[in-house]
Protein backbone atom coordinates (compact mmCIF):
# COMPACT_ATOMS: atom_id res chain seq x y z
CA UNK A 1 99.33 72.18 109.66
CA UNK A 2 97.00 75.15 108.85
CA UNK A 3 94.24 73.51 108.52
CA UNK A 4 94.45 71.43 111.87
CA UNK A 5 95.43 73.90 113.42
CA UNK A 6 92.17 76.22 112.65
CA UNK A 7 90.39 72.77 113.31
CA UNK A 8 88.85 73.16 110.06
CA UNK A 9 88.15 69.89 108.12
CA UNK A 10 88.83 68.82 104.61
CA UNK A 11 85.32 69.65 103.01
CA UNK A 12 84.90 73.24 105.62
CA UNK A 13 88.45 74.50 103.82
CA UNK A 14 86.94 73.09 100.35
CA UNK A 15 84.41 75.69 100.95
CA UNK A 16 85.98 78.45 101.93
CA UNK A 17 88.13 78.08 99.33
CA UNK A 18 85.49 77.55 96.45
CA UNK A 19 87.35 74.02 95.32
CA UNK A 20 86.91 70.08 95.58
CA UNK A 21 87.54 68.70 99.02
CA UNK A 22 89.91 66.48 96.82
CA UNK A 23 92.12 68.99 95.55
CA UNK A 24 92.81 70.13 99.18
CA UNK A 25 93.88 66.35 99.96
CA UNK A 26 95.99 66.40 96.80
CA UNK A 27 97.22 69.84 98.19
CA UNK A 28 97.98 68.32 101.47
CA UNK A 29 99.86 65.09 99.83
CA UNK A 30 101.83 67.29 97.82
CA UNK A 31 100.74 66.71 94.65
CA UNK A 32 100.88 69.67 92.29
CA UNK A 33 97.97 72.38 91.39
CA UNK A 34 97.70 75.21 89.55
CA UNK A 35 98.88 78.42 91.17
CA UNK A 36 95.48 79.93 91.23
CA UNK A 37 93.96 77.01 93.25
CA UNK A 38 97.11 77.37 95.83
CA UNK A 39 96.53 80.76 95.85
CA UNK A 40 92.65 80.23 96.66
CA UNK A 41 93.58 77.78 99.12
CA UNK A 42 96.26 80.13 100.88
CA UNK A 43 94.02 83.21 100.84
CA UNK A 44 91.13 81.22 102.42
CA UNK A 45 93.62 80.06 105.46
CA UNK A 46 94.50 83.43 105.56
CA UNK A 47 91.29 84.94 106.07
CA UNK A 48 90.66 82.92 109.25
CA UNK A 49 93.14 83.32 110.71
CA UNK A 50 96.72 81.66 109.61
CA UNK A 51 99.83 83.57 109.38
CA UNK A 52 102.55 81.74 106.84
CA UNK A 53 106.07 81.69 107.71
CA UNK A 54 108.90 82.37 104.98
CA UNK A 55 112.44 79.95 105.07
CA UNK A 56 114.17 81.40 107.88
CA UNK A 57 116.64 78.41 107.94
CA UNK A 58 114.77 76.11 109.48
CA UNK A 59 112.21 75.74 107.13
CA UNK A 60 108.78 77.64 106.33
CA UNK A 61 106.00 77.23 108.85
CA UNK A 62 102.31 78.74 109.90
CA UNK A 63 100.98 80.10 113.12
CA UNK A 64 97.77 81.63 114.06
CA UNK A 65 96.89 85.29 113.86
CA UNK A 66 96.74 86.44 117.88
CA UNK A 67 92.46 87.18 118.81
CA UNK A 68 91.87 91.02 117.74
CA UNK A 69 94.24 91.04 115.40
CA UNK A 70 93.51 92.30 111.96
């Protein structure tokens, strides 16, 4: 949902997050990764933008980061 959501494609988050474009799709299928490559991932959606949501009882989520804010 992050990434669709910045409209950023498989091989543009691949980038910014200095890994394969296939280890985002095995990120997005579920598959597991080493924590550093989540990590690199999450940072990356971060840094344009995304805002992650803890459990709040209904589940963990993203949104975007309002324009202006830091």
């Amino acid at each position: 949902m992050a990434r669709a959501g910045l409209g950023l494609g498989v091989r543009e988050l691949a980038a910014l997050a200095n890994v394969a474009p296939g280890t985002v799709t095995r990120l997005e299928r579920g598959e597991a990764l080493y924590e550093r490559t989540v990590d690199a991932i999450r940072t990356a959606l971060e840094s344009a933008g995304v805002i992650f949501i803890a459990e709040n009882g209904d589940g963990p989520g993203v949104r975007l980061r309002k324009e202006g804010d830091a």
